[in-house]
Protein backbone atom coordinates (compact mmCIF):
# COMPACT_ATOMS: atom_id res chain seq x y z
CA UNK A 1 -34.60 -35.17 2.34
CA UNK A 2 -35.04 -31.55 3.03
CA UNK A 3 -38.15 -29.45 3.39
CA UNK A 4 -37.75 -28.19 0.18
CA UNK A 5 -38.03 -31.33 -1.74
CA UNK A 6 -41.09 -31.93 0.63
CA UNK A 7 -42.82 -28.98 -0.40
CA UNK A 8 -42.31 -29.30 -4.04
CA UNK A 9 -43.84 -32.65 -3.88
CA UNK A 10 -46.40 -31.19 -1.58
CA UNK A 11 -47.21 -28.73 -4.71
CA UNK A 12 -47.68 -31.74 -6.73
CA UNK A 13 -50.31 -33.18 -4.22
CA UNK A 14 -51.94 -30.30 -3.19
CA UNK A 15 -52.63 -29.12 -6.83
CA UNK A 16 -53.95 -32.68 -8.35
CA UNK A 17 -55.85 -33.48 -4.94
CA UNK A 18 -56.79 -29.94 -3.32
CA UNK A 19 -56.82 -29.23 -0.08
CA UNK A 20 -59.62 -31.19 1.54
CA UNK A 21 -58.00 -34.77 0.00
CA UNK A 22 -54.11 -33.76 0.75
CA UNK A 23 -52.97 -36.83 2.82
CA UNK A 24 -49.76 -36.58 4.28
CA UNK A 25 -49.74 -40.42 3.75
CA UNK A 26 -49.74 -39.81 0.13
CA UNK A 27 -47.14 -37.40 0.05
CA UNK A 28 -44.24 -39.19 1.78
CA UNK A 29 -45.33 -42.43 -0.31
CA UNK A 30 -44.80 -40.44 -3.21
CA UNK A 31 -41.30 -38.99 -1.86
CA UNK A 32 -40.79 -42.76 -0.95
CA UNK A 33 -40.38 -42.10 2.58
CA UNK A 34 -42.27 -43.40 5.87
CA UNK A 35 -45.05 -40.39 7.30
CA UNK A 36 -42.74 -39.83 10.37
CA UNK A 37 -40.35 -38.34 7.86
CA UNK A 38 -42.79 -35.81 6.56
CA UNK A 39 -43.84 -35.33 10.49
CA UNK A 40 -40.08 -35.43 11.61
CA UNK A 41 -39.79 -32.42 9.38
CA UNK A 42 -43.15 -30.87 10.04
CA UNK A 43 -44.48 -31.83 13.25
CA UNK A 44 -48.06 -29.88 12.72
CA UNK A 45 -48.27 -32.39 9.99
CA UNK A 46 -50.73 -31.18 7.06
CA UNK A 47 -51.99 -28.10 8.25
CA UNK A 48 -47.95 -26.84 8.71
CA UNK A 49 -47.43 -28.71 5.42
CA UNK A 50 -49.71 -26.59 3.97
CA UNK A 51 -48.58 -23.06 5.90
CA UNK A 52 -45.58 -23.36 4.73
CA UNK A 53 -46.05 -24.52 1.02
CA UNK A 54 -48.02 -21.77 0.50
CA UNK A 55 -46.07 -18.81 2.49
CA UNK A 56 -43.03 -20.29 -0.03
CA UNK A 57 -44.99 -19.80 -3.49
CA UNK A 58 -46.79 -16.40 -2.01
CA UNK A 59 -43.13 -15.42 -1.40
CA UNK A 60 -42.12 -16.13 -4.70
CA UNK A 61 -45.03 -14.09 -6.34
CA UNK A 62 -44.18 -11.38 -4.20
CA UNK A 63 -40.55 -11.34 -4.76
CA UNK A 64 -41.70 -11.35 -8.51
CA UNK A 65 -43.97 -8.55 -8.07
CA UNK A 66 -41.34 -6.85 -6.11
CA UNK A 67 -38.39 -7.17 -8.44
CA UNK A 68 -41.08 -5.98 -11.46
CA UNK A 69 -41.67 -2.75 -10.03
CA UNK A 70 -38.06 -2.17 -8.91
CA UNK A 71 -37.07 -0.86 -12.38
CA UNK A 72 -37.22 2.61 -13.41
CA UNK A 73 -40.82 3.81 -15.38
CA UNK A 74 -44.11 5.45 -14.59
CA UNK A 75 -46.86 3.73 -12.23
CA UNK A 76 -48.87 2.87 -14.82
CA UNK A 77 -45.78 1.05 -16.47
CA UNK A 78 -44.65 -0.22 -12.99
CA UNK A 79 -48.28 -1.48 -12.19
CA UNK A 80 -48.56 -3.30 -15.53
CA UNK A 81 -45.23 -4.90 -14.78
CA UNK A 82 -46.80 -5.98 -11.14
CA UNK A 83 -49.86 -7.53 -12.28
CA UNK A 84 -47.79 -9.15 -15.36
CA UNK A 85 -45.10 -10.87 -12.90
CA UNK A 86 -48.41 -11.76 -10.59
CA UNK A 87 -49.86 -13.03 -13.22
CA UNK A 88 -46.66 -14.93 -15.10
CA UNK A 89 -46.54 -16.87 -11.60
CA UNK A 90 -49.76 -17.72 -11.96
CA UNK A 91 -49.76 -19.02 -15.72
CA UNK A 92 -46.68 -20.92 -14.73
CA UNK A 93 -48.08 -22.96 -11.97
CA UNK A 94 -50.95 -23.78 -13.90
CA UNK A 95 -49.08 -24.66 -17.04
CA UNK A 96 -46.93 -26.69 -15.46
CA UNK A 97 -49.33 -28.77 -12.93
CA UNK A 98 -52.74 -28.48 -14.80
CA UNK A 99 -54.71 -27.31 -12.23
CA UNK A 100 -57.83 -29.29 -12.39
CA UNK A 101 -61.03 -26.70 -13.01
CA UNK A 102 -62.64 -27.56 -9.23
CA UNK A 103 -58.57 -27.41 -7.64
CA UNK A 104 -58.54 -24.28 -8.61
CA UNK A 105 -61.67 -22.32 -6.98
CA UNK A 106 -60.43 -24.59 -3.70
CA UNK A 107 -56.81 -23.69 -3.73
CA UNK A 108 -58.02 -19.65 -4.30
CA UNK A 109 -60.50 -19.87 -1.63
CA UNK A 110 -58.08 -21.51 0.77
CA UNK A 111 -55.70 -18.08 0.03
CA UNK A 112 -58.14 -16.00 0.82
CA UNK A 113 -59.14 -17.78 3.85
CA UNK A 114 -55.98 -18.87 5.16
CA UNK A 115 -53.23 -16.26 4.02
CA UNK A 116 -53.84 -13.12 5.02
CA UNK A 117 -50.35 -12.03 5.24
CA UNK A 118 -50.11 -12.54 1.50
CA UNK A 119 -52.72 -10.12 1.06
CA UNK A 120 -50.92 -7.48 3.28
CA UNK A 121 -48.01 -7.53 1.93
CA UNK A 122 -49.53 -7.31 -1.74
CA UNK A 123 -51.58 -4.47 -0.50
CA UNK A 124 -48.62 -2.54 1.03
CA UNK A 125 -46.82 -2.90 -2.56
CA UNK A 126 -49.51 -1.60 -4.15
CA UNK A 127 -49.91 1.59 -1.50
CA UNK A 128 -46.20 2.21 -1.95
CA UNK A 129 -46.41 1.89 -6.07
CA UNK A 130 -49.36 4.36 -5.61
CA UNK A 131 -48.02 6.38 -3.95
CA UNK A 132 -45.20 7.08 -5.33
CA UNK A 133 -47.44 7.48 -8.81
CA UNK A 134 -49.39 10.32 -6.24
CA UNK A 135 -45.83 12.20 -5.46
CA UNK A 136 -44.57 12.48 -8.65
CA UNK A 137 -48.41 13.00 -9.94
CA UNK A 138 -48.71 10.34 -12.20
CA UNK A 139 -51.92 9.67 -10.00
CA UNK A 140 -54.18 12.04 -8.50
CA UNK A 141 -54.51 12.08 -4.53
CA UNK A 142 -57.24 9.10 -3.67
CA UNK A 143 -57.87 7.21 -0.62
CA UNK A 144 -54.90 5.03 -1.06
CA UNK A 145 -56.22 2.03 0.83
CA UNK A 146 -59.27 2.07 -0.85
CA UNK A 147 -57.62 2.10 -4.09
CA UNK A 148 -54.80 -0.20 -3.33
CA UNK A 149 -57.85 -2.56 -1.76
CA UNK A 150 -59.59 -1.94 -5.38
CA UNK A 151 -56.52 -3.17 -7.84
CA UNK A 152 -55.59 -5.94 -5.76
CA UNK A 153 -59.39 -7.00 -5.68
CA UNK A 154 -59.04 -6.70 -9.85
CA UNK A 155 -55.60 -8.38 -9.89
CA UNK A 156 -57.03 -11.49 -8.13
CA UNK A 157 -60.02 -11.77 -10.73
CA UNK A 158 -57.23 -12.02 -13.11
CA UNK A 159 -55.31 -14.00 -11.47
CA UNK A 160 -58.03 -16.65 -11.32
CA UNK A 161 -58.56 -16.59 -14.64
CA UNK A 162 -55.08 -16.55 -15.46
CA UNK A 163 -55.04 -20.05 -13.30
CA UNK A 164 -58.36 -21.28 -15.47
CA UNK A 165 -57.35 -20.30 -18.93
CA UNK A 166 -54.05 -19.01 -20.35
CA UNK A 167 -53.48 -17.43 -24.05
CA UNK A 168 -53.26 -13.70 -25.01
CA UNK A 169 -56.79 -13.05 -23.78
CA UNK A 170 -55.24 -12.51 -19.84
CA UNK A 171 -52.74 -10.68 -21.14
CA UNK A 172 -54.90 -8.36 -22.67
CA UNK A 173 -57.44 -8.09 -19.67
CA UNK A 174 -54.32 -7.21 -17.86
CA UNK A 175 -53.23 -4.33 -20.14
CA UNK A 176 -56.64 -2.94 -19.93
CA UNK A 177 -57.68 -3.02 -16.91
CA UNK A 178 -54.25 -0.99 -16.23
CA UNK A 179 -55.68 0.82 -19.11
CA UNK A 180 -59.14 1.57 -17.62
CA UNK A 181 -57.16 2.10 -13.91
CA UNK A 182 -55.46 5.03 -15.37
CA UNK A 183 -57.54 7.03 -17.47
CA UNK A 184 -59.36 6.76 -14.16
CA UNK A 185 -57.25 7.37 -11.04
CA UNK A 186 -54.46 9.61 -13.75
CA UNK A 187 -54.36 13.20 -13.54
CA UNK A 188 -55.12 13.28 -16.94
CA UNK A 189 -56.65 10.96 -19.02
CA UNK A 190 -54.33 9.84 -21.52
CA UNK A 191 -55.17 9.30 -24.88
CA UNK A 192 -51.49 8.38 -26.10
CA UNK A 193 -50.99 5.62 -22.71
């Protein structure tokens, strides 16, 4: 048993039970071990359980993120490819573990609450995508915190919704409010974008 197989089981606990009713009990019944093999491997039982499930999937939606904006393309086609690969992560875990409705809001507010390193490094993506949209002046020159701080605050709205409802409809939300985020923050609005 490794901690990898403990975490993906710990996925499929955390997202059919939530965080308040994720027993370490449950999980290493369900891996068909004793609890002082979960413990053996994570001695802070649930609460390092927990850290560590979710600094693994937060580092797989920023590696995502990461490797979408990597290619060549404007910002505006860079930050659509972000918030797509942000939101494909998303779609997938919910797809694949249908998220209960009330897991959901619980698992989101735990993220905010409890992973504030997410957050910074998803901000510092943003203020480097941004700014490198200001140098080449694909974006005019804005309080880049405060504007990095104001699409990540939109990319999480989508991102919950994305976790509450797939189908074209977040797809499209996503293309315009990349849309509406350009013909604000461009240098020019553009009608042909």
């Amino acid at each position: 048993m490794t901690r990898e197989k403990i975490l993906d089981e710990a996925l499929q606990v955390l997202l059919r039970a939530g965080v308040r009713r994720f027993r370490v009990s449950e999980l290493a019944e369900r891996l068909g071990v004793v609890k002082s093999a979960v413990y053996h491997h994570f001695p802070g039982g649930k609460e390092e359980v927990l850290a560590a499930l979710f600094a693994r999937e937060e580092g797989r939606v920023v590696a995502a993120m990461e490797a979408a904006v990597a290619g060549p393309g404007t910002c505006r086609e860079r930050l659509l490819r972000l918030a797509q690969a942000k939101l494909a992560a998303v779609a997938t875990l919910t797809e694949l573990h249908r998220v209960p409705e009330g897991v959901v809001s619980e698992v989101a507010q735990f993220c905010r609450s409890r992973r504030f390193e997410f957050l910074q490094q998803e901000r510092q993506l943003l203020e480097r995508l941004l700014r490198e949209g200001m140098e080449r002046g694909e974006v005019r020159k804005l309080d880049l915190p405060v504007l990095a701080a104001g699409v990540q605050a939109a990319l999480l709205d989508l991102a919950e919704r994305a976790a509450r409802e797939s189908g074209p409809g977040v797809r499209e939300l996503t293309e315009l409010m990349v849309d509406v985020l350009f013909t604000g923050i461009g240098g020019v609005p553009c009608v042909a974008c």
